[in-house]
Protein backbone atom coordinates (compact mmCIF):
# COMPACT_ATOMS: atom_id res chain seq x y z
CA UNK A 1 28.05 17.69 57.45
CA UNK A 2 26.14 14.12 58.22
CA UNK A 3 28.52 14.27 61.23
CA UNK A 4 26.95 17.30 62.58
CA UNK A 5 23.38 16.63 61.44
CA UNK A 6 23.51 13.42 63.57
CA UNK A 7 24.81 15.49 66.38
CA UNK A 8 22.48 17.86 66.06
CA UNK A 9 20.04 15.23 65.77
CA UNK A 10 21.02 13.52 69.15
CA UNK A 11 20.91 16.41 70.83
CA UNK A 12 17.50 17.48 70.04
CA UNK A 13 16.91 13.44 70.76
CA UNK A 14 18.25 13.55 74.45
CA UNK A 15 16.36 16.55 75.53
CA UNK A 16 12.91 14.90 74.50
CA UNK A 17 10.33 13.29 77.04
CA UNK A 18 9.91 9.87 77.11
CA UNK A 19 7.10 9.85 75.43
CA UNK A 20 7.99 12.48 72.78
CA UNK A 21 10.66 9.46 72.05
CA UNK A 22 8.12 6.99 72.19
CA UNK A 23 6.12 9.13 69.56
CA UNK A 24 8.99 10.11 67.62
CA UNK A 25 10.20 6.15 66.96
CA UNK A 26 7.10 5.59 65.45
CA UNK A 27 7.10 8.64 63.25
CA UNK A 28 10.24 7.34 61.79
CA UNK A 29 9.32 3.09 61.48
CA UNK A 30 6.14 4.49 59.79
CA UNK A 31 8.39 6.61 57.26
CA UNK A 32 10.05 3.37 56.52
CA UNK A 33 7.69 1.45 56.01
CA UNK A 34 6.01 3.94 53.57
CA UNK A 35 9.45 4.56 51.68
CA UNK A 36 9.36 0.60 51.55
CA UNK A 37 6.13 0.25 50.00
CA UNK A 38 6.99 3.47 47.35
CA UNK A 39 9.89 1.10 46.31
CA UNK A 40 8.03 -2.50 46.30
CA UNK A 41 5.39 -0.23 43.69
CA UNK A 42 8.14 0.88 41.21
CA UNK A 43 10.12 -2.48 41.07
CA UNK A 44 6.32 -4.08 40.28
CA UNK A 45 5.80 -1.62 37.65
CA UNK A 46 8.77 -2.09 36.21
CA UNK A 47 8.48 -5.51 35.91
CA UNK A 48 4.88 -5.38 34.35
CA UNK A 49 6.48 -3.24 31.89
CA UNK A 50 8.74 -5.52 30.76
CA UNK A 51 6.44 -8.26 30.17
CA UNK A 52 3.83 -6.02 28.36
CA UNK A 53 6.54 -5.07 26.17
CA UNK A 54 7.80 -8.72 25.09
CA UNK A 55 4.05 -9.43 24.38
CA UNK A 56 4.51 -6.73 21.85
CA UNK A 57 7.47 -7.76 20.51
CA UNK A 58 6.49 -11.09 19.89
CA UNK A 59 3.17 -9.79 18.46
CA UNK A 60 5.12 -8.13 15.56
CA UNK A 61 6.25 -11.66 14.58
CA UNK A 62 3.23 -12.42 12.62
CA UNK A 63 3.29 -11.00 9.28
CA UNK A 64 0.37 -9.99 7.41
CA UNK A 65 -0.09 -11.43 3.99
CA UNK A 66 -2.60 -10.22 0.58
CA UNK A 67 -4.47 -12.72 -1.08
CA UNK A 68 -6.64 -12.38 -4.24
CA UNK A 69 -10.37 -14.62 -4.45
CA UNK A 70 -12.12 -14.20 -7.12
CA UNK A 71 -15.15 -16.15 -8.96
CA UNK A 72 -18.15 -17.74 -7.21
CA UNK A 73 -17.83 -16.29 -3.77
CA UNK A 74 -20.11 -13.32 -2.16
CA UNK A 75 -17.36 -10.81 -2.16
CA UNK A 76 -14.52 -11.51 -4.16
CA UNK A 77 -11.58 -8.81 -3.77
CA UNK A 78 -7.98 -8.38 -2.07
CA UNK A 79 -8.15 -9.24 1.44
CA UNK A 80 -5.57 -9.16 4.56
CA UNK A 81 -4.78 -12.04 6.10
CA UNK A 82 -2.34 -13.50 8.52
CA UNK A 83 1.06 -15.97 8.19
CA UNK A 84 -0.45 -18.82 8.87
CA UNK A 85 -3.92 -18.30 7.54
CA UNK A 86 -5.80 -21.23 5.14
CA UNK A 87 -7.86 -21.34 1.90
CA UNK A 88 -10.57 -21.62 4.08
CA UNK A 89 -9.91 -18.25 6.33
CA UNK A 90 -10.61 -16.23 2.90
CA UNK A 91 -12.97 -18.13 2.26
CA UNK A 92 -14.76 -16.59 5.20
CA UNK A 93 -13.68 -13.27 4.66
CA UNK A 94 -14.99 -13.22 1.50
CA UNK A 95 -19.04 -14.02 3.06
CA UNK A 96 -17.97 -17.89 1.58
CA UNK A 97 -19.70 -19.47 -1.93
CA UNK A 98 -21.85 -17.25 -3.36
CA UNK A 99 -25.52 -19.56 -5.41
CA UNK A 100 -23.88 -19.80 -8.23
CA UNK A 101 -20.91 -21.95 -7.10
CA UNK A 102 -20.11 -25.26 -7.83
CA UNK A 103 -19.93 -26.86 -4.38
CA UNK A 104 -19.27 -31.25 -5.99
CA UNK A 105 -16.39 -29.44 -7.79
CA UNK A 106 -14.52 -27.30 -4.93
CA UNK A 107 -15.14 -30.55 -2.74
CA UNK A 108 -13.40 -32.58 -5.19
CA UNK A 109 -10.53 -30.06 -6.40
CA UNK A 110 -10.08 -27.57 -4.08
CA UNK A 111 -8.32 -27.77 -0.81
CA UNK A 112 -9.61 -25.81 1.88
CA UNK A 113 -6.76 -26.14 4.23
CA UNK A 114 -4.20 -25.38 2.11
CA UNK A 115 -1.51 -22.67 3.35
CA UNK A 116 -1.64 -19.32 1.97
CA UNK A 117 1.20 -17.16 0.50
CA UNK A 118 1.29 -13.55 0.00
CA UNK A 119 -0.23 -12.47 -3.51
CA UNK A 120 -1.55 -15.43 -4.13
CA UNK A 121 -4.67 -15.57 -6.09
CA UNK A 122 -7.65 -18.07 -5.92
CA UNK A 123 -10.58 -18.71 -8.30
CA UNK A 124 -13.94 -20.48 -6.90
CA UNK A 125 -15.37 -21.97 -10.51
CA UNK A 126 -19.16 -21.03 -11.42
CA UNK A 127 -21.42 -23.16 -12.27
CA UNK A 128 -20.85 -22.98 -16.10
CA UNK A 129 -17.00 -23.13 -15.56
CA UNK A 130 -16.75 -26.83 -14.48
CA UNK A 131 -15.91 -29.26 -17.15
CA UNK A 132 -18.00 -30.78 -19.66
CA UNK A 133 -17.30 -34.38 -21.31
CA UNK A 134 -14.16 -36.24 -19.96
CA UNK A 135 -12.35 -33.65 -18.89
CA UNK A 136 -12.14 -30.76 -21.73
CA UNK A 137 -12.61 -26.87 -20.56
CA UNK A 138 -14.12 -25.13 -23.94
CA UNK A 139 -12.19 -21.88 -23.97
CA UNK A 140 -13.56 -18.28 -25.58
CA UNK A 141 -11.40 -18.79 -28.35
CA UNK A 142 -12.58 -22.56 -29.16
CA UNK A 143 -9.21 -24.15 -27.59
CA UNK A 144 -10.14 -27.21 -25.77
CA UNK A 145 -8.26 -26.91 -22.65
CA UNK A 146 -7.31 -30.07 -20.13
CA UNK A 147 -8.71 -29.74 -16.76
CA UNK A 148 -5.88 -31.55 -15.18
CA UNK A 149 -7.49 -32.32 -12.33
CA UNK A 150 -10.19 -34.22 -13.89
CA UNK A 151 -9.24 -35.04 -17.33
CA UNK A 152 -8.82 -38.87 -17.70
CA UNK A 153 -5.63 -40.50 -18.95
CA UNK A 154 -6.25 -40.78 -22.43
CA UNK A 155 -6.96 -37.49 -22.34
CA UNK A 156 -3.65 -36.05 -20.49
CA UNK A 157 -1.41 -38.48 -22.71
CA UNK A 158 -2.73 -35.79 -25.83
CA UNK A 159 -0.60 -32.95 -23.89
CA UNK A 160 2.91 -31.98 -25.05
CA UNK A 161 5.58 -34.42 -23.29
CA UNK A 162 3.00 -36.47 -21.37
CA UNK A 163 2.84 -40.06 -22.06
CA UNK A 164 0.88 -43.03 -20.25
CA UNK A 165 3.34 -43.04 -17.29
CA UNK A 166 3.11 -39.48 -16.55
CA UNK A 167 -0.22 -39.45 -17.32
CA UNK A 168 -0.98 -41.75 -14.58
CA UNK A 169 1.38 -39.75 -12.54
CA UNK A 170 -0.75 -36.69 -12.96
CA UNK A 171 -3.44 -38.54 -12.28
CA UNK A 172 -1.88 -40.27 -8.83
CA UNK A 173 -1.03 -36.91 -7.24
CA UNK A 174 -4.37 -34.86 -8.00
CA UNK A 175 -5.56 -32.44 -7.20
CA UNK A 176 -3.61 -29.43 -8.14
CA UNK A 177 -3.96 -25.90 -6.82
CA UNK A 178 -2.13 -24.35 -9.51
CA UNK A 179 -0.56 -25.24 -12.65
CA UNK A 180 2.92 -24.42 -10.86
CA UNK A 181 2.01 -27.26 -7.96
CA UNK A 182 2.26 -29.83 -10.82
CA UNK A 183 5.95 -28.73 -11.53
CA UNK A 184 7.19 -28.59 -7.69
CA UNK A 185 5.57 -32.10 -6.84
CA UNK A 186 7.77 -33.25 -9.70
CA UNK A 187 4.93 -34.97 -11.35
CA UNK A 188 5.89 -32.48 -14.69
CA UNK A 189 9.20 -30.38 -15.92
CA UNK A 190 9.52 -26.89 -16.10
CA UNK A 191 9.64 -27.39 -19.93
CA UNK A 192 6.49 -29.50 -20.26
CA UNK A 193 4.32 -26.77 -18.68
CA UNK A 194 5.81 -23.94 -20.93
CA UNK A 195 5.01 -26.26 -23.50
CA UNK A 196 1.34 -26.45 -22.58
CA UNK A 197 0.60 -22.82 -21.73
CA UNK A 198 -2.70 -22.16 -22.20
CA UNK A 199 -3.97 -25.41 -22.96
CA UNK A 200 -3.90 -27.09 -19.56
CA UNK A 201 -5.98 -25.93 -16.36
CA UNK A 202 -6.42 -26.75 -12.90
CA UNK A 203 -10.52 -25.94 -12.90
């Protein structure tokens, strides 16, 4: 069948003018070049496809994490936040310290560019929440609680388990985040802090 087309073709060819042919090889170099083009356009597409894709892919990398502020801040709540994110990024979130904060004691205690971790929960201390006389928190039910991250060594070496040496070893790797940060920086056992629920704090 091509066989015959081209024939046919030739044919119809030979019995044109000369300037029919003229006219007719341009007809068919501009249908190339246009079929070209077509195919230059979808290859490009294609290709910008591709990419837009593994931007998207690599997009969904970042997880989102939920973390809890509460206390002296504008807005306290849940908020979403990203892998990555630091104290300081819900900090923002949450329209920052509200008048009643007490900005010499976050400068002191709290670290602003710590990581985050999803569910974790942070407290910004008021005012009347900082500690009072060496180190002692007065709790509701008349407990005097050790603010860890202030309390002096005489104080810390009243706590279940903690002598002079750890004392000053509490002291040496201040200040804490959490209760929990006391036990993975080795500075306290797992036992010692069970042993001290409720009577130790970290603000």
């Amino acid at each position: 069948m091509i066989i015959e087309m081209f024939n046919t073709l030739k044919g119809v060819f030979e019995k044109m003018s000369v300037f029919d042919k003229s006219l007719g090889v341009v007809v068919v170099l501009g249908l190339v070049i246009v079929v070209t083009s077509l195919f230059r356009g979808i290859m490009r597409s294609s290709k910008v496809e591709l990419v837009e894709t593994k931007m998207e892919v690599g997009n969904s990398d970042r997880k989102n994490i939920f973390v809890d502020i509460e206390g002296a801040v504008v807005a306290p709540g849940v908020y979403e936040l990203t892998y990555g994110d630091r104290l300081k990024d819900v900090l923002v979130l949450s329209g920052g310290f509200s008048e009643l904060a007490d900005r010499i004691y976050v400068q002191k205690t709290i670290n602003l560019a710590e990581l985050l971790k999803d569910g974790q929960k942070i407290y910004i201390p008021f005012l009347s929440d900082t500690p009072q006389g060496g180190g002692y928190l007065e709790a509701k039910n008349d407990q005097r609680v050790v603010n860890v991250n202030t309390a002096s060594i005489d104080i810390l070496d009243t706590l279940w388990g903690i002598g002079e040496a750890r004392a000053e070893n509490i002291v040496k790797n201040r200040p804490y985040s959490s209760l929990e940060e006391m036990v993975s920086k080795k500075v306290i056992t797992q036992q010692i802090l069970e042993k001290n629920n409720g009577v130790m704090s970290v603000y």
